[in-house]
C-alpha atoms as a PDB file:
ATOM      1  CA  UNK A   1      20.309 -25.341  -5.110  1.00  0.00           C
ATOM      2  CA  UNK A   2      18.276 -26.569  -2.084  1.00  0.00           C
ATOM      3  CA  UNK A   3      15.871 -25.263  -0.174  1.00  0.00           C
ATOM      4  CA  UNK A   4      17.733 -24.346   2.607  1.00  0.00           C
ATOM      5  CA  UNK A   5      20.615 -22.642   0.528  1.00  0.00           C
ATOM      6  CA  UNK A   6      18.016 -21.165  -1.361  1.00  0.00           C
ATOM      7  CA  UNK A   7      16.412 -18.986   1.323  1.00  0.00           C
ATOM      8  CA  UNK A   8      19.943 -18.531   2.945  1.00  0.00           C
ATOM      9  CA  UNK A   9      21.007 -16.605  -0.318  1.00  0.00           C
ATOM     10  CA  UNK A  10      17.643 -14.620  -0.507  1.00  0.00           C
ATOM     11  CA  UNK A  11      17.659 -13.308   3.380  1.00  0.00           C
ATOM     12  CA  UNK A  12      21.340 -12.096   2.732  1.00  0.00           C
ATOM     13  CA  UNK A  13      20.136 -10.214  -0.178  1.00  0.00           C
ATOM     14  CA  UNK A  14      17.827  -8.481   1.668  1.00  0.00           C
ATOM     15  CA  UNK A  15      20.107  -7.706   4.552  1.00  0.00           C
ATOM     16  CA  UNK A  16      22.318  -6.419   2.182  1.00  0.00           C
ATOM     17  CA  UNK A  17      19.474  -4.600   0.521  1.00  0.00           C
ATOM     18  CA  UNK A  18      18.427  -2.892   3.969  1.00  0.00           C
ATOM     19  CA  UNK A  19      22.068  -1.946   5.413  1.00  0.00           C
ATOM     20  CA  UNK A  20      22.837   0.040   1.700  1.00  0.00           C
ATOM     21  CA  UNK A  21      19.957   2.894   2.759  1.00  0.00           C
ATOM     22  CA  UNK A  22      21.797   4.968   4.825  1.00  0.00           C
ATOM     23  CA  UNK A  23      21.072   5.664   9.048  1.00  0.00           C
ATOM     24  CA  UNK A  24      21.631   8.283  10.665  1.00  0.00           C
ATOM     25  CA  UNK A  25      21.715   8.372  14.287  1.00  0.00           C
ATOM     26  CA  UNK A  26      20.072  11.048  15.981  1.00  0.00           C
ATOM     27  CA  UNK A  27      22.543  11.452  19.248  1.00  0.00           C
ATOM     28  CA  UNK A  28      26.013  11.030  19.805  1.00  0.00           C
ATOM     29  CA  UNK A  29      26.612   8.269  21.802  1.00  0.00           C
ATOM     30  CA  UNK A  30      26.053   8.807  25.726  1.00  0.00           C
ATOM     31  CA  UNK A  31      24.561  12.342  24.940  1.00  0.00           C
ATOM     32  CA  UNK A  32      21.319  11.300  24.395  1.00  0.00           C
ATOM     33  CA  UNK A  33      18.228  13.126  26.518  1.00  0.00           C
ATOM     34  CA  UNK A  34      15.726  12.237  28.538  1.00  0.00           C
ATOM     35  CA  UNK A  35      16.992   8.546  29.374  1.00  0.00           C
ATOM     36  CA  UNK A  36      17.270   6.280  32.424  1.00  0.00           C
ATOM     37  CA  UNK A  37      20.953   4.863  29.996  1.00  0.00           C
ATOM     38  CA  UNK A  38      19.005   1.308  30.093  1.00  0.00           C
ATOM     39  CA  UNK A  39      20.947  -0.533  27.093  1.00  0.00           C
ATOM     40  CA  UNK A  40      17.732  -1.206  24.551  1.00  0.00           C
ATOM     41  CA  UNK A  41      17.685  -2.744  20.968  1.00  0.00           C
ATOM     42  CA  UNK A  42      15.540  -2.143  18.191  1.00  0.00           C
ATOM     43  CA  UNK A  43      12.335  -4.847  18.292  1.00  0.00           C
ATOM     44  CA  UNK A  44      11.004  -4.886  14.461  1.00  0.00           C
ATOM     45  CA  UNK A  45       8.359  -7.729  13.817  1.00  0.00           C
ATOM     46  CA  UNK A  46       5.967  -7.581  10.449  1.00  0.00           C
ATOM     47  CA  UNK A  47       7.557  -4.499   9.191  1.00  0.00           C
ATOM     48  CA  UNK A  48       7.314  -2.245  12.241  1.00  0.00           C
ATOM     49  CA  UNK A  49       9.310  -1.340  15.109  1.00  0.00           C
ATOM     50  CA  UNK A  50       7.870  -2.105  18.788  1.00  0.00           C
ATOM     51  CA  UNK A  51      11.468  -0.717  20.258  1.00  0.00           C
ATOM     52  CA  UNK A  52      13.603   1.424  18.735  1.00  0.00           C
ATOM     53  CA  UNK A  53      17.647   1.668  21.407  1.00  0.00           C
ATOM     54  CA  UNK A  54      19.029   3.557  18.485  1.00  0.00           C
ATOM     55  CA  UNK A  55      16.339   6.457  17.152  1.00  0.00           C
ATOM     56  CA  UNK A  56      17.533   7.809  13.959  1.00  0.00           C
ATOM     57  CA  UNK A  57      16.294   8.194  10.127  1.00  0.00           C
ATOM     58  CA  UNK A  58      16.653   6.981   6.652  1.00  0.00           C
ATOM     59  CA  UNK A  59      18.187   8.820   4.451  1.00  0.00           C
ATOM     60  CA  UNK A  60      17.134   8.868   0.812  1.00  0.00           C
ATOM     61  CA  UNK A  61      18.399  10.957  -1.244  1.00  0.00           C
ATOM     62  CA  UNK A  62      17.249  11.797  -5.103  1.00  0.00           C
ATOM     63  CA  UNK A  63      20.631  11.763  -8.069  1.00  0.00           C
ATOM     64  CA  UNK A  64      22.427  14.972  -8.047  1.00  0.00           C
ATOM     65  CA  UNK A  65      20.881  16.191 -11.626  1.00  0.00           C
ATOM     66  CA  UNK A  66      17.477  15.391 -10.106  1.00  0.00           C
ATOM     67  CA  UNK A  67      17.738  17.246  -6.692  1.00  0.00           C
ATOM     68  CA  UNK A  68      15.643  20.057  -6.752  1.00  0.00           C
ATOM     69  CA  UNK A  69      17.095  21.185  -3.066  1.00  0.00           C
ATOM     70  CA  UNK A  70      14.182  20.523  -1.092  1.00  0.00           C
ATOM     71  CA  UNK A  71      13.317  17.848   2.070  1.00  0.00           C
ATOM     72  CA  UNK A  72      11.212  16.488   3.760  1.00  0.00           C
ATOM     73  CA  UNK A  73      11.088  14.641   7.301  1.00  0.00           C
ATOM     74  CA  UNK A  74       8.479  11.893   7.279  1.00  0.00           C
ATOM     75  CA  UNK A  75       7.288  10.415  10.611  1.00  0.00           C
ATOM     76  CA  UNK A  76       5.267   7.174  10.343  1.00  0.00           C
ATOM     77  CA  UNK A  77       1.870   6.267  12.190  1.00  0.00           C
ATOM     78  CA  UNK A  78       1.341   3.841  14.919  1.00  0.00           C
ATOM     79  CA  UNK A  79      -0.248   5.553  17.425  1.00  0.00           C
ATOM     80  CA  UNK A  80       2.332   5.975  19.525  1.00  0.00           C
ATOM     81  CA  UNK A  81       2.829   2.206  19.894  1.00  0.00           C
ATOM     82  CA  UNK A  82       4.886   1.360  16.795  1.00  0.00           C
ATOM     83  CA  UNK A  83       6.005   2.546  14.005  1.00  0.00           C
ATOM     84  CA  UNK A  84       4.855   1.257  10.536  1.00  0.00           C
ATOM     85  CA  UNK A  85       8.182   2.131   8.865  1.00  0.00           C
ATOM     86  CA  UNK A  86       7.896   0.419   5.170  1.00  0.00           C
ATOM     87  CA  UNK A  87       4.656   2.557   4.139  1.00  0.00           C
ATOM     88  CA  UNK A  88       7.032   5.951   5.046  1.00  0.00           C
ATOM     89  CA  UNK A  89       9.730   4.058   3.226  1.00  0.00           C
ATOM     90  CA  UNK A  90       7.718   3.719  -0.342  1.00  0.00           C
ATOM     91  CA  UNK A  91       6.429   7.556   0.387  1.00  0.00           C
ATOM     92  CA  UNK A  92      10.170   8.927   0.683  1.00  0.00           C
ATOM     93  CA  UNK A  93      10.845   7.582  -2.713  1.00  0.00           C
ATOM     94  CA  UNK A  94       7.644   8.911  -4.553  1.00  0.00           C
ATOM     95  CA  UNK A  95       9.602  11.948  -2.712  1.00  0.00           C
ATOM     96  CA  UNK A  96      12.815  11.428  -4.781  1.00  0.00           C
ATOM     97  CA  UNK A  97      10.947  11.163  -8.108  1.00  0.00           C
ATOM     98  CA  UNK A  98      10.242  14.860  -7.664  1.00  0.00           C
ATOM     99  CA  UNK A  99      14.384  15.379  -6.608  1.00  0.00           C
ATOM    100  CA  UNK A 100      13.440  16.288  -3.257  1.00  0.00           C
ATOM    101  CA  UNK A 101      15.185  14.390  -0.379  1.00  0.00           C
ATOM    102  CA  UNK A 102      13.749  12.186   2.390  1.00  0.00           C
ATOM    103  CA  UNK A 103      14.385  11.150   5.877  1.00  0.00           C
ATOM    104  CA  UNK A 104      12.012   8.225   7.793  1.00  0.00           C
ATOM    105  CA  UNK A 105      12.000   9.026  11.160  1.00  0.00           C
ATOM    106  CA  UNK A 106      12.586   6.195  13.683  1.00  0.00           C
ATOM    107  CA  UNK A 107      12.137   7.914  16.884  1.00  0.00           C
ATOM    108  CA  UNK A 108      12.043   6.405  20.685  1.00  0.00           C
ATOM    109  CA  UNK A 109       8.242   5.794  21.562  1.00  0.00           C
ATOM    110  CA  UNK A 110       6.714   7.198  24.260  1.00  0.00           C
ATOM    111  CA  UNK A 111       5.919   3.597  26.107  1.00  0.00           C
ATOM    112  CA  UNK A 112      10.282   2.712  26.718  1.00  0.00           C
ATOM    113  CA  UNK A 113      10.726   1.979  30.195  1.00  0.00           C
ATOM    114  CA  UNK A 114      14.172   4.029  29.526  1.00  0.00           C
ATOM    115  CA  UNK A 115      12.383   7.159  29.271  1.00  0.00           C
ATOM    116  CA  UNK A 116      12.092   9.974  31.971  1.00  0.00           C
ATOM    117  CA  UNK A 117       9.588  11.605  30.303  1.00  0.00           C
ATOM    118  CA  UNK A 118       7.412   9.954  27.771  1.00  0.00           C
ATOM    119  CA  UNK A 119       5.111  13.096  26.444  1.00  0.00           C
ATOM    120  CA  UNK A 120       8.242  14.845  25.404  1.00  0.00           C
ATOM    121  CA  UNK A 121       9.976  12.087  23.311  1.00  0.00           C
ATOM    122  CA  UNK A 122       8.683  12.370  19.596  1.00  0.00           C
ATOM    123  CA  UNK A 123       9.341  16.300  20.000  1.00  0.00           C
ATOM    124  CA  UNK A 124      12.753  15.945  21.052  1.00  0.00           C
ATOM    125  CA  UNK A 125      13.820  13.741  18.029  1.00  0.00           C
ATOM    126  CA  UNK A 126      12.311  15.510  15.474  1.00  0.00           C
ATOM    127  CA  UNK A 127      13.399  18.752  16.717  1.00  0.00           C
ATOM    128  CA  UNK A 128      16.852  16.962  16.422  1.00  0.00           C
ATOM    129  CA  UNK A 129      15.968  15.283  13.152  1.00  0.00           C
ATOM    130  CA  UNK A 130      15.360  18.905  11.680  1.00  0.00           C
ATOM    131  CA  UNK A 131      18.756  20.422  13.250  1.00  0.00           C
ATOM    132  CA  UNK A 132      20.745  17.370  11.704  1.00  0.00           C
ATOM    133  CA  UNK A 133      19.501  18.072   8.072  1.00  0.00           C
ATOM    134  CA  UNK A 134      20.012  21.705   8.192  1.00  0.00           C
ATOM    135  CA  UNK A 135      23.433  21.542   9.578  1.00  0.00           C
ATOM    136  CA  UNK A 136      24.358  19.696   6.550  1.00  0.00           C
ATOM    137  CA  UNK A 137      22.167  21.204   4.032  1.00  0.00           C
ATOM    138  CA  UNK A 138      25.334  22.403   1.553  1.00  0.00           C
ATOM    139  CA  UNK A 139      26.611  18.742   2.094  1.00  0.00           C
ATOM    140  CA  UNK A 140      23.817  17.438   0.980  1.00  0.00           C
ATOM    141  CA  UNK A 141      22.137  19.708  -1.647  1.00  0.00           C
ATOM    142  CA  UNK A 142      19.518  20.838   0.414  1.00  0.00           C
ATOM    143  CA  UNK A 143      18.376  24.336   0.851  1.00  0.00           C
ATOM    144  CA  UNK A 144      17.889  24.886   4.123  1.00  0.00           C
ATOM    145  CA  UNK A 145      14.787  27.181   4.400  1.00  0.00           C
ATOM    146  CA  UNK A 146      13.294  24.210   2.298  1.00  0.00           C
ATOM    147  CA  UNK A 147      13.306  21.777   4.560  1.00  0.00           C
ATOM    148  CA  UNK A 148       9.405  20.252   5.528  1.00  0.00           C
ATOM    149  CA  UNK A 149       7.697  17.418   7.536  1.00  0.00           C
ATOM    150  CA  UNK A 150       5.313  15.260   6.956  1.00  0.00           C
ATOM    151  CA  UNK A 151       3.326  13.027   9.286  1.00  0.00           C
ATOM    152  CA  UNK A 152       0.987   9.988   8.535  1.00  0.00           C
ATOM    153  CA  UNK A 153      -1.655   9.382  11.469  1.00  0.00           C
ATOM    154  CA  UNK A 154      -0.012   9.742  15.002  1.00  0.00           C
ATOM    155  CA  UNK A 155       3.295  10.962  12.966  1.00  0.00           C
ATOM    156  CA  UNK A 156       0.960  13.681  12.218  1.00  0.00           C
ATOM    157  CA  UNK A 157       0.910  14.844  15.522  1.00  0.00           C
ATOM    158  CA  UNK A 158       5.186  14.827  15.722  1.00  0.00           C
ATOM    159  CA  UNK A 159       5.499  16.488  12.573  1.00  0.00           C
ATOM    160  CA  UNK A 160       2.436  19.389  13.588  1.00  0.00           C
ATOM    161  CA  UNK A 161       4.236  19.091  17.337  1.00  0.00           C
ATOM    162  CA  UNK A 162       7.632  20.015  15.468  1.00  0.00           C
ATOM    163  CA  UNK A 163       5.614  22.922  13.506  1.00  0.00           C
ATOM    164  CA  UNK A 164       4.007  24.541  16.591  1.00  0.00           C
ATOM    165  CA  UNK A 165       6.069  24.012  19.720  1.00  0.00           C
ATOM    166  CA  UNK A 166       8.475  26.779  20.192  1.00  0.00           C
ATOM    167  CA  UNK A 167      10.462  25.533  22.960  1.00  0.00           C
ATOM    168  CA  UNK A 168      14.049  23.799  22.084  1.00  0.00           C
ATOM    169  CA  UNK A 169      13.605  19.860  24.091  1.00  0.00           C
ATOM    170  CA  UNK A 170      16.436  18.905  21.990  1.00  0.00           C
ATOM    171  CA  UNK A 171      19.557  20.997  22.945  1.00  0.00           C
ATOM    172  CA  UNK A 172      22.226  18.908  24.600  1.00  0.00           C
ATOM    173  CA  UNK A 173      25.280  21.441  24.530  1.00  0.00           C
ATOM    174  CA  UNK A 174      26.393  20.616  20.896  1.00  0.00           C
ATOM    175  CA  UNK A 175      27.268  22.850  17.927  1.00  0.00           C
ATOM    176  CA  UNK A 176      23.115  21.661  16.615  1.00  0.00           C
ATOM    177  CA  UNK A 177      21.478  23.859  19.701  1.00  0.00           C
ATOM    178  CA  UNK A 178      22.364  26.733  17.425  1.00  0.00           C
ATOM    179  CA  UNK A 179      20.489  25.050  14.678  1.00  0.00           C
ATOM    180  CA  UNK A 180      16.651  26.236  13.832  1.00  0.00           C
ATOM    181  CA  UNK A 181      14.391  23.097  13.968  1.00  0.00           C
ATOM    182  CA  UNK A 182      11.319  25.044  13.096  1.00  0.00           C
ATOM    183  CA  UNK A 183       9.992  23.427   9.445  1.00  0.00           C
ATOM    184  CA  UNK A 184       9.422  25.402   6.667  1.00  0.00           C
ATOM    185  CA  UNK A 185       6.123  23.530   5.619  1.00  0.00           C
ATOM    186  CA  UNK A 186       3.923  20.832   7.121  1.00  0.00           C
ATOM    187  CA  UNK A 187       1.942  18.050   5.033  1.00  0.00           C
ATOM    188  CA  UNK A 188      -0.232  15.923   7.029  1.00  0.00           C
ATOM    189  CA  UNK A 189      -2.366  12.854   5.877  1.00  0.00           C
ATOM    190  CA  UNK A 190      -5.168  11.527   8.412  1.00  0.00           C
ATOM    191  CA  UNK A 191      -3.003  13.487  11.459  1.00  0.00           C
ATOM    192  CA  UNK A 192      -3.944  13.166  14.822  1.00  0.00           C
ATOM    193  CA  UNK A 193      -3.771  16.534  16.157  1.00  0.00           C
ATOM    194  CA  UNK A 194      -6.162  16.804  19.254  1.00  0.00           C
ATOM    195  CA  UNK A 195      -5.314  15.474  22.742  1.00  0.00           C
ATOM    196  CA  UNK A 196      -9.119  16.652  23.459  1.00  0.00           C
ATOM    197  CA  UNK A 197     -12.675  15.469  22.730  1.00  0.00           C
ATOM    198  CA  UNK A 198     -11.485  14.387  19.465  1.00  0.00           C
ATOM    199  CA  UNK A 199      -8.097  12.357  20.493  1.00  0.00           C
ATOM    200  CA  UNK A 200      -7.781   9.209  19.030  1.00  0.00           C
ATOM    201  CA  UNK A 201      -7.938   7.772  22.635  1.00  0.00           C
ATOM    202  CA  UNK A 202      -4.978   4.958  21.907  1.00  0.00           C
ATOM    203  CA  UNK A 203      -2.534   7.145  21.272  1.00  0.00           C
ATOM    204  CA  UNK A 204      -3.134   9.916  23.612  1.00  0.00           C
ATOM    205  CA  UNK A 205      -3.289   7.136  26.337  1.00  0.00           C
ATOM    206  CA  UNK A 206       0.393   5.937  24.532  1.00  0.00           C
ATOM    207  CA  UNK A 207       2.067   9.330  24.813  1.00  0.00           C
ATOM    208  CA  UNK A 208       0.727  11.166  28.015  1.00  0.00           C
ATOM    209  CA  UNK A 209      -0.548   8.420  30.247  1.00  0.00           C
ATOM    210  CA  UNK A 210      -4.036   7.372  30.955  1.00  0.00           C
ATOM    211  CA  UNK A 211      -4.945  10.225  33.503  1.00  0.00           C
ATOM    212  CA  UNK A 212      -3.019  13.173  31.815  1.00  0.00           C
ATOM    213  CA  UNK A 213      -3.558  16.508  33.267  1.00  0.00           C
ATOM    214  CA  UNK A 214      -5.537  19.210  31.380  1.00  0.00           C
ATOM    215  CA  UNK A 215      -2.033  21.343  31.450  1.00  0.00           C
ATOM    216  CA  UNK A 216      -0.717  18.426  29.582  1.00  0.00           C
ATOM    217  CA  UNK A 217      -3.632  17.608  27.195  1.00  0.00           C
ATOM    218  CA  UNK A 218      -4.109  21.376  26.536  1.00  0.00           C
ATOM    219  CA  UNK A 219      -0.215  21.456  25.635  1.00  0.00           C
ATOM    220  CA  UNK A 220      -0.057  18.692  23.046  1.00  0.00           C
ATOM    221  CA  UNK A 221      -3.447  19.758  21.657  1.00  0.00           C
ATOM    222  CA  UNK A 222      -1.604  21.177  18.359  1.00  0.00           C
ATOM    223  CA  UNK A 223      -4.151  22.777  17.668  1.00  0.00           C
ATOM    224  CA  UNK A 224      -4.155  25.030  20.511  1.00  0.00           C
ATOM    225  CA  UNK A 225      -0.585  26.383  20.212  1.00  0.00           C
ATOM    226  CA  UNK A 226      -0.673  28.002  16.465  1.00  0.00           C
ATOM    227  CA  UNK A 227       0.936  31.266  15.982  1.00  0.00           C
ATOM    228  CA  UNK A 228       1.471  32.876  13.349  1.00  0.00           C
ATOM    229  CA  UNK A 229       4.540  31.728  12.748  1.00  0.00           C
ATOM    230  CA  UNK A 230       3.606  28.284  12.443  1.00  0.00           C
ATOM    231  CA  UNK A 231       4.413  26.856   8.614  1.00  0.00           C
ATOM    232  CA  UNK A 232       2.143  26.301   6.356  1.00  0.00           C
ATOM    233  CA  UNK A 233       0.334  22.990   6.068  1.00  0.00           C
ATOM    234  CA  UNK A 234      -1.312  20.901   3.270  1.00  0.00           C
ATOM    235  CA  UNK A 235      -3.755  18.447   4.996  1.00  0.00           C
ATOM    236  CA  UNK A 236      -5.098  15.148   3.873  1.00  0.00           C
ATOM    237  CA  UNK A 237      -8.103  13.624   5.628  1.00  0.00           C
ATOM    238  CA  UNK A 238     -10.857  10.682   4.674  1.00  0.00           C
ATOM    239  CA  UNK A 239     -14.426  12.038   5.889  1.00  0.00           C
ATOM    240  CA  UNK A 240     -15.088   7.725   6.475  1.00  0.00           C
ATOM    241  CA  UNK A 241     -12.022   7.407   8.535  1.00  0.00           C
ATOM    242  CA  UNK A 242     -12.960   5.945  11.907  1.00  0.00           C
ATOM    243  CA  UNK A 243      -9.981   5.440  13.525  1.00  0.00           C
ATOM    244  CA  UNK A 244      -8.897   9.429  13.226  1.00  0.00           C
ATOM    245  CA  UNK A 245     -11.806  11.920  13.740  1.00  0.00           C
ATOM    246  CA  UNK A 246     -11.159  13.917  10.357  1.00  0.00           C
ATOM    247  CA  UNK A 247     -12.440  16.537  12.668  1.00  0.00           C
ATOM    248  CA  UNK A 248      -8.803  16.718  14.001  1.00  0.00           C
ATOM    249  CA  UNK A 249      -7.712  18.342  10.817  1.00  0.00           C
ATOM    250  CA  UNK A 250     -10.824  20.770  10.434  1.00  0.00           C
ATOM    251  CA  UNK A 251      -9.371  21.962  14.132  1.00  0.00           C
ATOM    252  CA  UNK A 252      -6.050  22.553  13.111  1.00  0.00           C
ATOM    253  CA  UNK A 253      -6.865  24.218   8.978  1.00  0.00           C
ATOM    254  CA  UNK A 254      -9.569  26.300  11.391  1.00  0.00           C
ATOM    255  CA  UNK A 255      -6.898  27.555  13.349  1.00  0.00           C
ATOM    256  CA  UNK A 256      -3.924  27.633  11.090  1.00  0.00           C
ATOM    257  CA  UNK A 257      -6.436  30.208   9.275  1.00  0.00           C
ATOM    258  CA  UNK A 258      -6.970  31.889  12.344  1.00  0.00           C
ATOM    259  CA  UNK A 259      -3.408  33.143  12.532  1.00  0.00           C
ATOM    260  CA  UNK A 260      -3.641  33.792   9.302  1.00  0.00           C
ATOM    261  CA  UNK A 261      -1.224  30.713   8.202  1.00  0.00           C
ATOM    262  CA  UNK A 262      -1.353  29.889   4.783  1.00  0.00           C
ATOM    263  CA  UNK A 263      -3.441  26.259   4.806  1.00  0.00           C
ATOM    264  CA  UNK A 264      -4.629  23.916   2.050  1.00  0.00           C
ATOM    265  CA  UNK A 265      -6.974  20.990   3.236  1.00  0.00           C
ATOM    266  CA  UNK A 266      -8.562  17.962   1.268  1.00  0.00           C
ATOM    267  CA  UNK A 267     -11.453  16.167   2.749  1.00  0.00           C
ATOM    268  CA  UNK A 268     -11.907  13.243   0.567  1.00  0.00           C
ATOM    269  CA  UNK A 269     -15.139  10.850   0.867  1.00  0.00           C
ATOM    270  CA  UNK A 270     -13.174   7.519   0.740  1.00  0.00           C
ATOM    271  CA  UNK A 271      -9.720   6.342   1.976  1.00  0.00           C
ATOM    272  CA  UNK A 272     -10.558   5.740   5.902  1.00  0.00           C
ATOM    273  CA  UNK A 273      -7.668   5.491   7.965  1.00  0.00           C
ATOM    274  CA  UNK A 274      -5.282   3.556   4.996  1.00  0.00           C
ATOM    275  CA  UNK A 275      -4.658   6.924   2.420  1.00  0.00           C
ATOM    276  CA  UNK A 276      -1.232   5.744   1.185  1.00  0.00           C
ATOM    277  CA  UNK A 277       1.008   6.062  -1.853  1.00  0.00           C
ATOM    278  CA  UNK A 278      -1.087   3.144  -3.636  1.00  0.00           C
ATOM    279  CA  UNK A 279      -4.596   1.604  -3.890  1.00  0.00           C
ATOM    280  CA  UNK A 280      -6.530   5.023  -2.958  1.00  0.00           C
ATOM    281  CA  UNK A 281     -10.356   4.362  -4.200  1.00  0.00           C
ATOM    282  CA  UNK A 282     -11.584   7.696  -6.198  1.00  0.00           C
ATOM    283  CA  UNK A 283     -10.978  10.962  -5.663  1.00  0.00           C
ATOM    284  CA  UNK A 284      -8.653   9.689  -2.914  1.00  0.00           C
ATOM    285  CA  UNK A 285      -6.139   8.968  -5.421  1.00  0.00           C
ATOM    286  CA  UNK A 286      -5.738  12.668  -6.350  1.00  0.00           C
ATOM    287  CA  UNK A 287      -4.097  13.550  -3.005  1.00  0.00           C
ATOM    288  CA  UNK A 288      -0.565  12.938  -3.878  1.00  0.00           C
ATOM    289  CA  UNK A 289      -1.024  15.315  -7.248  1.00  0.00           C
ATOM    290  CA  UNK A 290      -2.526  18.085  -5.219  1.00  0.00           C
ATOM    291  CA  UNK A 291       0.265  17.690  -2.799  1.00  0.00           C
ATOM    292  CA  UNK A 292       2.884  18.050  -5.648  1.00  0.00           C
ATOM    293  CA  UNK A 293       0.878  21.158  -7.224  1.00  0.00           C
ATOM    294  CA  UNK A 294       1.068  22.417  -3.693  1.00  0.00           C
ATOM    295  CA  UNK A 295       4.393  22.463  -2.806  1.00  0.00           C
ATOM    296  CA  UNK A 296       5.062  23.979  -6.314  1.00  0.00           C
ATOM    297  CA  UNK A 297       2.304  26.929  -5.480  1.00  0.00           C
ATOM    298  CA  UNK A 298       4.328  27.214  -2.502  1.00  0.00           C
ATOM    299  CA  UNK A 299       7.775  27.528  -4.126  1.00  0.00           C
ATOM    300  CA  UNK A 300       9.213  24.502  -2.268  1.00  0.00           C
ATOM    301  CA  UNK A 301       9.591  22.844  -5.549  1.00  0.00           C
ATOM    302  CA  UNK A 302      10.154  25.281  -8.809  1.00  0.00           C
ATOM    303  CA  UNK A 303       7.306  24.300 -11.451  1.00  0.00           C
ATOM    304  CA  UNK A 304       9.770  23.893 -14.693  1.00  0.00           C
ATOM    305  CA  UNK A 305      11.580  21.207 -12.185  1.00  0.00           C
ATOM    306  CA  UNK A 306       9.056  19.134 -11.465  1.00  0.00           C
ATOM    307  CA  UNK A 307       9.141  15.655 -13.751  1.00  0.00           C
ATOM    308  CA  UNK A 308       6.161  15.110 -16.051  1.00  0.00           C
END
């Protein structure tokens, strides 16, 4: 076989590969909110996506005699300029070794021309990414007051946006506006949750414009609109990180507490901004066993379920 033939067969493998993990799409078509209807495609270049025309998530799912009913939405980092989509990819199958079910989140980013408004954009499709897997919860194994996020970096902030925002950005007039979005738990590894002092600056700038109001910075501040019926929230944060001020999860565990929220944070010495599934230094490494331990404390995940 030549060359040519050679790498012909191997990229149709991996097309193949990619198209067998199910999308879903987020909106019917022509229903979707907050859009100027400019016709986009998805830009992906060295395993992240710069555009996304068609926001939706990956569905993985663990074998029916290893689903243990519970899921979890995972939104990946990029500070609100892209989306680093394979790292989110690996973490929703360490997900289905446990039997709980995973969704990547591709959602629009806030810096589309084809948005109206930009600050509102990762809300409004996790909010629908939430009503989509609890309106088929039976259909898919999942019980429905199981059903979590998780956020790496800036997904952070959309999955502890999704936990304390109130407010329904996502109803278009569909049978899903009757749908609760709210998650029932939060876990959040290096999260940006501050639009304030402590913002990582990049991503603020990203999502509410380089001169945002203090209404606005105030409002996306996460840690700032806790109640107490915000879920609870296992946190994950390197105290060396320099790209996210690990002060932005001390804010949020202080104020979870506050309300009285049930919270569970790990400040580990090493990891900087790059704690992952895989090559953790020390201590760092225990993070994704605490998680597990955590969402079995919790009852998300019964204890006699979990694989050894």
């Amino acid at each position: 076989m030549n060359r040519s033939l050679f790498l012909l067969v191997i990229l149709i493998f991996c097309s193949q590969l990619a198209s067998a993990q199910e999308f879903i799409s987020l909106w019917p078509q022509g229903k979707m909110p907050n859009t100027k209807g400019m016709a986009l495609t998805d830009s992906i270049f060295n395993e992240r996506y710069y555009r996304i025309g068609n926001p939706g998530m990956y569905a993985f799912f663990p074998s029916k005699q290893e689903n243990r009913g519970a899921a979890v939405v995972i939104c990946p980092g990029g500070g609100y300029h892209h989306y680093a989509y394979m790292g989110a990819m690996q973490v929703a199958k360490w997900f289905n070794t446990m039997g709980v079910s995973a969704f990547v989140l591709i959602s629009r980013l806030p810096l589309s021309s084809d948005l109206v408004d930009r600050s509102i954009v990762p809300l409004q499709d996790a909010q629908r990414a939430m009503k989509i897997i609890r309106s088929k919860a039976t259909e898919w194994g999942i019980k429905p007051d199981k059903i979590g996020v998780m956020g790496f970096s800036a997904g952070g902030h959309v999955a502890s946006s999704v936990g304390v925002h109130s407010e329904d950005v996502s109803a278009i007039g569909d049978l899903l506006d009757q749908i609760a979005f709210r998650p029932d738990f939060m876990l959040l590894v290096s999260p940006v949750i501050t639009m304030g002092e402590y913002a990582h600056k990049g991503g603020r700038d990203n999502l509410l414009g380089s001169n945002p109001s203090k209404e606005l910075i105030d409002k996306y501040s996460n840690e700032l609109q806790v109640t107490d019926k915000t879920p609870p929230a296992f946190i994950v944060h390197a105290e060396n990180d320099q790209t996210v001020n690990p002060k932005n999860s001390f804010l949020f565990f202080s104020a979870l507490r506050e309300k009285n929220v049930s919270a569970s944070i790990h400040i580990f010495p090493f990891g900087g901004h790059a704690i992952g599934l895989q090559n953790n230094p020390g201590s760092t490494k225990l993070w994704k066993e605490l998680c597990e331990m955590w969402l079995v404390e919790k009852g998300f995940v019964e204890e006699n379920q979990v694989p050894k």
